[in-house]
C-alpha atoms as a PDB file:
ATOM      1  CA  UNK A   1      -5.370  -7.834  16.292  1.00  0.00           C
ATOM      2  CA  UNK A   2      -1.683  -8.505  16.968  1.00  0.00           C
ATOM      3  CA  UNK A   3      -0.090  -7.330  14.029  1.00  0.00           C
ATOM      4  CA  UNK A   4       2.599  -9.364  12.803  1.00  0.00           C
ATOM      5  CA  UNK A   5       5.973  -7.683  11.184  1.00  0.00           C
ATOM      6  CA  UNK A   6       5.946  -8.830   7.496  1.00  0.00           C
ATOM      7  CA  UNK A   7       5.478  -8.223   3.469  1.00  0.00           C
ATOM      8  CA  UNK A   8       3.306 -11.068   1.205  1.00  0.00           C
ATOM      9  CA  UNK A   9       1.595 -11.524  -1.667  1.00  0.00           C
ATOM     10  CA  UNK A  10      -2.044  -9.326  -2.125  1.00  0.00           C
ATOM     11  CA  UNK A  11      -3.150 -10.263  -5.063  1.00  0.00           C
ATOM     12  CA  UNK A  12      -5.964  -7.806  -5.516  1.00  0.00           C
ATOM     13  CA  UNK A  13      -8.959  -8.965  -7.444  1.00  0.00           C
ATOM     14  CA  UNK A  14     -11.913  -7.184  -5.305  1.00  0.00           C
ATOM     15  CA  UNK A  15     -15.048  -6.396  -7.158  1.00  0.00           C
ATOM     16  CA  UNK A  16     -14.617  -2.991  -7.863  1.00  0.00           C
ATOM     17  CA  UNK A  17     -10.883  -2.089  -6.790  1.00  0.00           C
ATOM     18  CA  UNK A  18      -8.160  -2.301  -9.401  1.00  0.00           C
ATOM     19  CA  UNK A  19      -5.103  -4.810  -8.466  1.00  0.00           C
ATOM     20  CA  UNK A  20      -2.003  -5.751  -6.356  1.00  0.00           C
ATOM     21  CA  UNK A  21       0.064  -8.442  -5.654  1.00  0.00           C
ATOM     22  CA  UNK A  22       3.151  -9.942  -4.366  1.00  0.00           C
ATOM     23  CA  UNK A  23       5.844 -11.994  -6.354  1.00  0.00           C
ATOM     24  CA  UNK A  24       8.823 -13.890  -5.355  1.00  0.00           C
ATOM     25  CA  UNK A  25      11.814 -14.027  -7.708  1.00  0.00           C
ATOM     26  CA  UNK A  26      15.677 -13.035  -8.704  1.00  0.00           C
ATOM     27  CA  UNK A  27      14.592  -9.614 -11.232  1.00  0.00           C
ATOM     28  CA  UNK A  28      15.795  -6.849  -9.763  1.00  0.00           C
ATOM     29  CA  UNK A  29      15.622  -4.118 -12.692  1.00  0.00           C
ATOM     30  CA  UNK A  30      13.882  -1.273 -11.349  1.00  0.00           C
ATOM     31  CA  UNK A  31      12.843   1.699 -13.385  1.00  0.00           C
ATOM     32  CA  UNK A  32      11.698   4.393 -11.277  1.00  0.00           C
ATOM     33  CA  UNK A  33       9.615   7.400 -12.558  1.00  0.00           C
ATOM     34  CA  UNK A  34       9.783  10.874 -11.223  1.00  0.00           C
ATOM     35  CA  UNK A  35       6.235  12.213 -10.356  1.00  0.00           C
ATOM     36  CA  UNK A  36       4.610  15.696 -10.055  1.00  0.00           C
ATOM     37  CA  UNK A  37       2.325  15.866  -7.494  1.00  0.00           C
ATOM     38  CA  UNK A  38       1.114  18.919  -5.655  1.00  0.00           C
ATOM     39  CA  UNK A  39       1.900  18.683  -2.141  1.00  0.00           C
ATOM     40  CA  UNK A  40       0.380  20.583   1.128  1.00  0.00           C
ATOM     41  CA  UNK A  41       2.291  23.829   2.155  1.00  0.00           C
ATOM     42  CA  UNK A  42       4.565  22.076   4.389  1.00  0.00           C
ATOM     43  CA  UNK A  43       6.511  20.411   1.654  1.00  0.00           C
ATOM     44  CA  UNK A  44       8.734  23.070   0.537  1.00  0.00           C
ATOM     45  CA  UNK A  45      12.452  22.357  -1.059  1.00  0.00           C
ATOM     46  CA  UNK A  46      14.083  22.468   2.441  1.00  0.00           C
ATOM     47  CA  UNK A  47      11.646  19.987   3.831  1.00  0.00           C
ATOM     48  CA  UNK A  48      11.866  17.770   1.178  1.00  0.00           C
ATOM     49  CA  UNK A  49      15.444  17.483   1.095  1.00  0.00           C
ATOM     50  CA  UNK A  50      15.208  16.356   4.789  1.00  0.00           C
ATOM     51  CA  UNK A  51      12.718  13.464   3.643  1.00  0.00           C
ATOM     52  CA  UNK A  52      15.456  12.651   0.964  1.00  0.00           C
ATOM     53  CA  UNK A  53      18.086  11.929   4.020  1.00  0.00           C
ATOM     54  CA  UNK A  54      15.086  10.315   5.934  1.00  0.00           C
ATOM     55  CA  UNK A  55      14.309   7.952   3.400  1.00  0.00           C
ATOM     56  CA  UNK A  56      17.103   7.533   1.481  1.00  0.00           C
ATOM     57  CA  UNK A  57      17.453   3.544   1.966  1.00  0.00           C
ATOM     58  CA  UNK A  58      13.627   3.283   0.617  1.00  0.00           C
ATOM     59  CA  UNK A  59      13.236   5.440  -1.979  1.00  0.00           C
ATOM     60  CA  UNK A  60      14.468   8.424  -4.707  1.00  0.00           C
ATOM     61  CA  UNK A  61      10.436   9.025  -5.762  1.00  0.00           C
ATOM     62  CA  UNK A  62       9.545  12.481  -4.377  1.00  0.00           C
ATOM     63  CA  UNK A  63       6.140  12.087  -4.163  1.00  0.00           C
ATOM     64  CA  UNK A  64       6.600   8.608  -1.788  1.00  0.00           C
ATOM     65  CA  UNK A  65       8.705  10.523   0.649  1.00  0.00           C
ATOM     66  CA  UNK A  66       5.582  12.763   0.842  1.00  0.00           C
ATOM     67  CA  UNK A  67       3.242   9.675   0.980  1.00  0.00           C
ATOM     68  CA  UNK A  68       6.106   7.854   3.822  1.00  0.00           C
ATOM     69  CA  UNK A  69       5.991  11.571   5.754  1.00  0.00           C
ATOM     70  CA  UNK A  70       2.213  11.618   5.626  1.00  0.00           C
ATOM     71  CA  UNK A  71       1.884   8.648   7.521  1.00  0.00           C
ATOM     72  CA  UNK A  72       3.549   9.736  10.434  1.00  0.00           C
ATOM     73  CA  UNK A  73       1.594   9.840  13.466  1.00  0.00           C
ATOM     74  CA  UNK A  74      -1.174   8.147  12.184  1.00  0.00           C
ATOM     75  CA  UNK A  75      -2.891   4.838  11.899  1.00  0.00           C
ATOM     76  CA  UNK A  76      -0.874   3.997   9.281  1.00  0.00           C
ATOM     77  CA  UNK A  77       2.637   5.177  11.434  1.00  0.00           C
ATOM     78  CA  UNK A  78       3.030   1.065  12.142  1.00  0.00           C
ATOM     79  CA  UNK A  79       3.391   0.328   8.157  1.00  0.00           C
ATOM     80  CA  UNK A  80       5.397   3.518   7.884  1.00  0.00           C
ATOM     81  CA  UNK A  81       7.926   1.891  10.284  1.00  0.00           C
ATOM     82  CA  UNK A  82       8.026  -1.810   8.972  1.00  0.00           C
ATOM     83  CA  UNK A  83       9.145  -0.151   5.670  1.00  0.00           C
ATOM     84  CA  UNK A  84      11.746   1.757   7.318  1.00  0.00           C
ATOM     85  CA  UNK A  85      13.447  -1.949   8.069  1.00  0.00           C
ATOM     86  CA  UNK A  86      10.992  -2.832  11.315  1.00  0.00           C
ATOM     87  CA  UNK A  87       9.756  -6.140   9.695  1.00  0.00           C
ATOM     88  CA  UNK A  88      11.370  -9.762   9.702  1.00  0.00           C
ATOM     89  CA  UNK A  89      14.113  -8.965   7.224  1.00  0.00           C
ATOM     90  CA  UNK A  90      14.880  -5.876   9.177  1.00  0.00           C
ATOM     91  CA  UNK A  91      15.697  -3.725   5.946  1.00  0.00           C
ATOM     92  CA  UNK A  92      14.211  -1.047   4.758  1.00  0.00           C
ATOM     93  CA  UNK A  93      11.829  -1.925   1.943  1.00  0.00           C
ATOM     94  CA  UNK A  94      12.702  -0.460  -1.018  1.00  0.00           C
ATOM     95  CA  UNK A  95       9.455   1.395  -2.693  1.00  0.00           C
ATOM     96  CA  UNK A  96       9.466   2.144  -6.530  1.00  0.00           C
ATOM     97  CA  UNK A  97       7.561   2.881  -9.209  1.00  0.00           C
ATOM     98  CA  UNK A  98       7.466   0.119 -11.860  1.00  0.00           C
ATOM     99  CA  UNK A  99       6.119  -0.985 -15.314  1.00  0.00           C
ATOM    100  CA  UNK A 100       4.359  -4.122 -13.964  1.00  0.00           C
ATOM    101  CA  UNK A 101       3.986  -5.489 -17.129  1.00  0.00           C
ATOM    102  CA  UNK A 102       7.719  -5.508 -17.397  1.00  0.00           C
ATOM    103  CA  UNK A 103       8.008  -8.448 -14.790  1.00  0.00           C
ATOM    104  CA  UNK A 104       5.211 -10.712 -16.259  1.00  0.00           C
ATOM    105  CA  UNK A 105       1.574  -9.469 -18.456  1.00  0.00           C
ATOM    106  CA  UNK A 106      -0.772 -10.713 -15.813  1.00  0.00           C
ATOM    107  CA  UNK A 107       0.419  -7.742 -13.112  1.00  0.00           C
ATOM    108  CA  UNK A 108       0.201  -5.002 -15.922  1.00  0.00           C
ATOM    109  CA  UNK A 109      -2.870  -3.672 -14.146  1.00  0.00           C
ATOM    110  CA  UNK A 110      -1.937  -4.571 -11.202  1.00  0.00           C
ATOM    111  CA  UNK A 111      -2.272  -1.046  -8.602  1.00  0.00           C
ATOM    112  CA  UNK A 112       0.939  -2.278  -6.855  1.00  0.00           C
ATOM    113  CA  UNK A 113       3.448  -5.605  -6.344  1.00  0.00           C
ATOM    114  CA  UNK A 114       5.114  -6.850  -3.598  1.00  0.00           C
ATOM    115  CA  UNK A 115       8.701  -8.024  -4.715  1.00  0.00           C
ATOM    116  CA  UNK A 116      11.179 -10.547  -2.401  1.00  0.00           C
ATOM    117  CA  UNK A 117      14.539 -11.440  -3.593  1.00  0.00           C
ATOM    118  CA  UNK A 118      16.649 -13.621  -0.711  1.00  0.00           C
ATOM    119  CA  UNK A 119      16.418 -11.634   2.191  1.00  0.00           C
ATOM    120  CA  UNK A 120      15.361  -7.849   0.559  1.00  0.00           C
ATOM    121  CA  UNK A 121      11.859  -6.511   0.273  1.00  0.00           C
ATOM    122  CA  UNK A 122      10.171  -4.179  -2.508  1.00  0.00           C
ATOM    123  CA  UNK A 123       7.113  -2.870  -3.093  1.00  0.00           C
ATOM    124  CA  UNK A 124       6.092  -1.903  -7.030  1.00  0.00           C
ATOM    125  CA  UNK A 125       4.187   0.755  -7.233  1.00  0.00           C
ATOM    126  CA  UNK A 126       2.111   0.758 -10.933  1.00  0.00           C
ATOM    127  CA  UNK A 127       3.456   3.963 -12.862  1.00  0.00           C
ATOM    128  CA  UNK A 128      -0.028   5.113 -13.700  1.00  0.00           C
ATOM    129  CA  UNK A 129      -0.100   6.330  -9.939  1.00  0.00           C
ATOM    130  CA  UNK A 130       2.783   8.027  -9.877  1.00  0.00           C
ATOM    131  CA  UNK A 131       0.935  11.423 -10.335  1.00  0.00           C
ATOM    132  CA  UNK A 132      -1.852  10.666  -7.613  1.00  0.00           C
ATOM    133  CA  UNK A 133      -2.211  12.247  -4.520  1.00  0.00           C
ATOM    134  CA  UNK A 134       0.754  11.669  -2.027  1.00  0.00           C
ATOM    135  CA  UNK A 135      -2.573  10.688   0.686  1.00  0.00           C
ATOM    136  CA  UNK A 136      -3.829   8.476  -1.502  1.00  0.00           C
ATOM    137  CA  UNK A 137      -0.589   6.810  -2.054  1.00  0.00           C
ATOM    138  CA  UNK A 138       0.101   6.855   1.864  1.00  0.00           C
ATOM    139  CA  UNK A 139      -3.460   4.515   1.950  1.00  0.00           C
ATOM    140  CA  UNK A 140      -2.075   2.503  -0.524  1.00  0.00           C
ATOM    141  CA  UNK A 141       1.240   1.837   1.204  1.00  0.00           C
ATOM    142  CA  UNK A 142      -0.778   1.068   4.843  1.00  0.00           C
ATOM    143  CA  UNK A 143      -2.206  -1.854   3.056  1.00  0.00           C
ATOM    144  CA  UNK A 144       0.478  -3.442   1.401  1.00  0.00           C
ATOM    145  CA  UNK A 145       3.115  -2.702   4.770  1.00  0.00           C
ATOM    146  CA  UNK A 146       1.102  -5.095   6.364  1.00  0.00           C
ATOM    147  CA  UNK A 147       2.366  -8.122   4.376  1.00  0.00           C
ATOM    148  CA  UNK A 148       5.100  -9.201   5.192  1.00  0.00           C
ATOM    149  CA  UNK A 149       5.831 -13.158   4.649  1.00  0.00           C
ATOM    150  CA  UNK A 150       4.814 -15.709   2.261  1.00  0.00           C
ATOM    151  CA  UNK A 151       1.675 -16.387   4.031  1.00  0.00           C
ATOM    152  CA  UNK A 152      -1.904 -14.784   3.350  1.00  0.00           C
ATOM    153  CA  UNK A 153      -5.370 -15.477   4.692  1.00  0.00           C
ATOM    154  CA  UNK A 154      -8.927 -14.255   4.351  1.00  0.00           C
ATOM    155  CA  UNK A 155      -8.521 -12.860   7.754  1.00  0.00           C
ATOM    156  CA  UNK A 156      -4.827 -10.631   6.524  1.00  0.00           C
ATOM    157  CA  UNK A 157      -6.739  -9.523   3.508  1.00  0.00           C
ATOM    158  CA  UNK A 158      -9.560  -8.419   5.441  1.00  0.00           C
ATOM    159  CA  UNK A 159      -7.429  -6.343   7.694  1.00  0.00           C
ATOM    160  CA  UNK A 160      -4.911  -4.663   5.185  1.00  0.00           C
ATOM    161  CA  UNK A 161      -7.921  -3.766   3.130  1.00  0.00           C
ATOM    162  CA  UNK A 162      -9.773  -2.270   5.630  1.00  0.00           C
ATOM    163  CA  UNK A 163      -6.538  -0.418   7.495  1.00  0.00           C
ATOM    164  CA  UNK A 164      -6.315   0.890   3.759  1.00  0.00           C
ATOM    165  CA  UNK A 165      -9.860   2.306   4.300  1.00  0.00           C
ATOM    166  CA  UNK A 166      -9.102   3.496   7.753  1.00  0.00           C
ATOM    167  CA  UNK A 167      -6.349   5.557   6.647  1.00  0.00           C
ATOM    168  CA  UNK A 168      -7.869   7.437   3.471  1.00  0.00           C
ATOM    169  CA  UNK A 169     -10.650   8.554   5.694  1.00  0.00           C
ATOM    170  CA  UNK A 170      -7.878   9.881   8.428  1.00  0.00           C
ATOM    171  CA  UNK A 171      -5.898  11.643   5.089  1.00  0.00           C
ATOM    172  CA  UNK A 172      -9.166  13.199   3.652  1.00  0.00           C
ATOM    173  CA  UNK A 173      -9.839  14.804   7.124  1.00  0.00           C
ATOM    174  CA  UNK A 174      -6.009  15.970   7.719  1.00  0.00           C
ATOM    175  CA  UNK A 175      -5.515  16.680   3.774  1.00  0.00           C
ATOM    176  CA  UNK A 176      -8.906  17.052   2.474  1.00  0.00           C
ATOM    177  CA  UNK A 177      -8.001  18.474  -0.697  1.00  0.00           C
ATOM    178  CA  UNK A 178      -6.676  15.566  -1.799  1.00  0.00           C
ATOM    179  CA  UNK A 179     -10.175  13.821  -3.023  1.00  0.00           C
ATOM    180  CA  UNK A 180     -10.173  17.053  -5.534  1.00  0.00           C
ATOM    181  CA  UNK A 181      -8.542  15.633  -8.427  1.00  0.00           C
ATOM    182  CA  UNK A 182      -9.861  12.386 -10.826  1.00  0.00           C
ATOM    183  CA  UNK A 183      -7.546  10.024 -10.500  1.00  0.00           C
ATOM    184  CA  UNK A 184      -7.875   5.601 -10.720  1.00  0.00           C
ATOM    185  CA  UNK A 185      -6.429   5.429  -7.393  1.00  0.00           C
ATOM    186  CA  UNK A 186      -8.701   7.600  -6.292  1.00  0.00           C
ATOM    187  CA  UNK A 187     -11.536   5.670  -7.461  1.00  0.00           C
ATOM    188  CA  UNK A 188     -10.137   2.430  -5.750  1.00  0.00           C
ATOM    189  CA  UNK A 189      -9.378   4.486  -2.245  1.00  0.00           C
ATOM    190  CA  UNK A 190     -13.243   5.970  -2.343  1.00  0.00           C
ATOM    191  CA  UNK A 191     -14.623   2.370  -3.106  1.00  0.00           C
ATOM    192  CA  UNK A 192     -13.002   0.870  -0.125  1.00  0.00           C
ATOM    193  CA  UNK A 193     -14.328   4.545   1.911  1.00  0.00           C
ATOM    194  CA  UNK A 194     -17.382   3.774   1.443  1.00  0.00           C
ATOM    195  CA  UNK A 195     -17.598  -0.187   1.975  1.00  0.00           C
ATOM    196  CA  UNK A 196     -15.899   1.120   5.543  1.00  0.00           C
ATOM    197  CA  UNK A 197     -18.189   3.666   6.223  1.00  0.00           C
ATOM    198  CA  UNK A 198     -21.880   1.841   5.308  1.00  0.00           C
ATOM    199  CA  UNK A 199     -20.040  -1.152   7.994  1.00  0.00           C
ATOM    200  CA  UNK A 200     -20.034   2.019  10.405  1.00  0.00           C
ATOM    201  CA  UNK A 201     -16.574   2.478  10.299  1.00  0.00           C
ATOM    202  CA  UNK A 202     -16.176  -1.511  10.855  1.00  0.00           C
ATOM    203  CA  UNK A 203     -15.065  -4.308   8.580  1.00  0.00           C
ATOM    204  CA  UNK A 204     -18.092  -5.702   7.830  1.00  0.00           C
ATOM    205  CA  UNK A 205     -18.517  -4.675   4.390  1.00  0.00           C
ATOM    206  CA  UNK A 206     -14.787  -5.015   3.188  1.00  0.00           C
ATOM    207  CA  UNK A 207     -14.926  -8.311   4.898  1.00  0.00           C
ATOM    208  CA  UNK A 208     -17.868  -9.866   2.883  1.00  0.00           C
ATOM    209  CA  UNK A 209     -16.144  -8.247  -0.272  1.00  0.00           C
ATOM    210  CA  UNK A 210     -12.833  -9.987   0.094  1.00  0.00           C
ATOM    211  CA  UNK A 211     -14.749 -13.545   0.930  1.00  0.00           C
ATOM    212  CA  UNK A 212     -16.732 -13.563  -2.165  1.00  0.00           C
ATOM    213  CA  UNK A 213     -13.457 -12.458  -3.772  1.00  0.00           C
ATOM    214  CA  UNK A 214     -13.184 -15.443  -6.820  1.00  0.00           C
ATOM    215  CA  UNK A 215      -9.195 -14.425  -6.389  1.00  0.00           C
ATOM    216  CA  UNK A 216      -9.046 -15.419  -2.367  1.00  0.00           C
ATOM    217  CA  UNK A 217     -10.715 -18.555  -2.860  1.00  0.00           C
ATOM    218  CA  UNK A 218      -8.089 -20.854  -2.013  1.00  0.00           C
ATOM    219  CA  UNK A 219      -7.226 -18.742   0.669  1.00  0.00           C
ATOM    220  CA  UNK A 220      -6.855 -19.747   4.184  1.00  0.00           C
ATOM    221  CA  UNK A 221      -9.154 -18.418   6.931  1.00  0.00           C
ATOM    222  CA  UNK A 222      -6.274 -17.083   9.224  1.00  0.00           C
ATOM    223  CA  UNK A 223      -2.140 -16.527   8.981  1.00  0.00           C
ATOM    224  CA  UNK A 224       0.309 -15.874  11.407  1.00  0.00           C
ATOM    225  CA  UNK A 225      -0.735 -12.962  13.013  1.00  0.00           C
ATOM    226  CA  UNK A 226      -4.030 -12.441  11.936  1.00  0.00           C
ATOM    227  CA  UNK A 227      -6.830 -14.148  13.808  1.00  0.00           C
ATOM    228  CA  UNK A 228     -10.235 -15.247  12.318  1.00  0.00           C
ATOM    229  CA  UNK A 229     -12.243 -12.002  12.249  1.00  0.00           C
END
């Protein structure tokens, strides 16, 4: 599919799968929250400080410079780029972690929100995950890279969800330790696993999930970008 360059609204409702969305609007009060997360080897203080320079413009959360690092060289390097400012606003996106609630009580449980204010793009990352593995986290941001306007369609939802799949099962074989822990976002990255792997590694699962989705109903079949699949 000919991936388009943009960030939009995923309001996640699946069966199963806890929730995300995307909002339009002027708030702009962002409360971040440090998280401690145990990172591969790699990551020591001199290598993070390089990912603070790296991603400066996108985000002061350790553990999503980990997650944004993660996802280089892999299938989830093209979402790793459009939110380093390769997307239609060409700006970085900034990446946060945020009390949902705080905006308006229907995203409170929300996994993650997409934010847009004039020309600037954020992604809201639900506080509760703040401690989850930097992989899972790295999943998480595939998906919600690959909205990036005001339009959605079966056929986008179907993609980002299974590219989300895609890439857990490429961070469990690279950082395999990283299923060890309980964790909700966990739970929501092994549901979608395991839709993608009884489709044999295809969407055909994750597809027939997000049509009988009550939450995509008014959805259309296809956006710019993303063919009927």
């Amino acid at each position: 599919m000919n991936l388009k360059k943009v960030l939009v609204l995923s309001i996640f409702v699946l069966f199963f799968i806890p929730q995300t969305s995307f909002a339009f609007g002027k708030k702009e009060d962002v409360t971040t929250q440090q998280p401690h997360a145990a990172y591969p080897p790699k990551y020591d203080s001199i290598y993070l400080e390089q990912l603070k320079k790296e991603y400066k413009k996108i985000s002061n959360d350790e553990v999503i410079l980990v997650a944004l690092d993660m996802m280089k060289n892999t299938n989830a390097d093209f979402s790793r780029r459009a939110i380093m400012g390769y997307n239609l606003t060409e700006k970085p996106v900034k990446v946060q972690f945020k009390d949902l609630g705080a905006i308006k009580e229907d995203y409170a449980n929300f996994d993650a929100l997409g934010w847009k204010k004039k020309n600037n793009l954020y992604i809201f990352i639900n506080p509760r995950h703040a401690d989850a593995p930097p992989a899972a986290l790295a999943a998480l941001l595939a998906h919600e890279a690959l909205h990036q306007d005001e339009y959605n369609s079966l056929a986008e939802e179907t993609y980002a969800w299974t590219m989300e799949a895609a890439v857990w099962c490429e961070m469990l074989e690279i950082y395999p330790e990283s299923n060890d822990v309980q964790h909700p976002l966990l739970q929501r990255e092994n549901t979608l696993k395991q839709l993608f792997e009884k489709g044999g590694y295809t969407n055909k699962y994750i597809k027939k999930t997000v049509y009988a989705n009550k939450g995509y109903q008014n959805l259309p079949q296809t956006s710019p970008g993303f063919e009927r699949l």
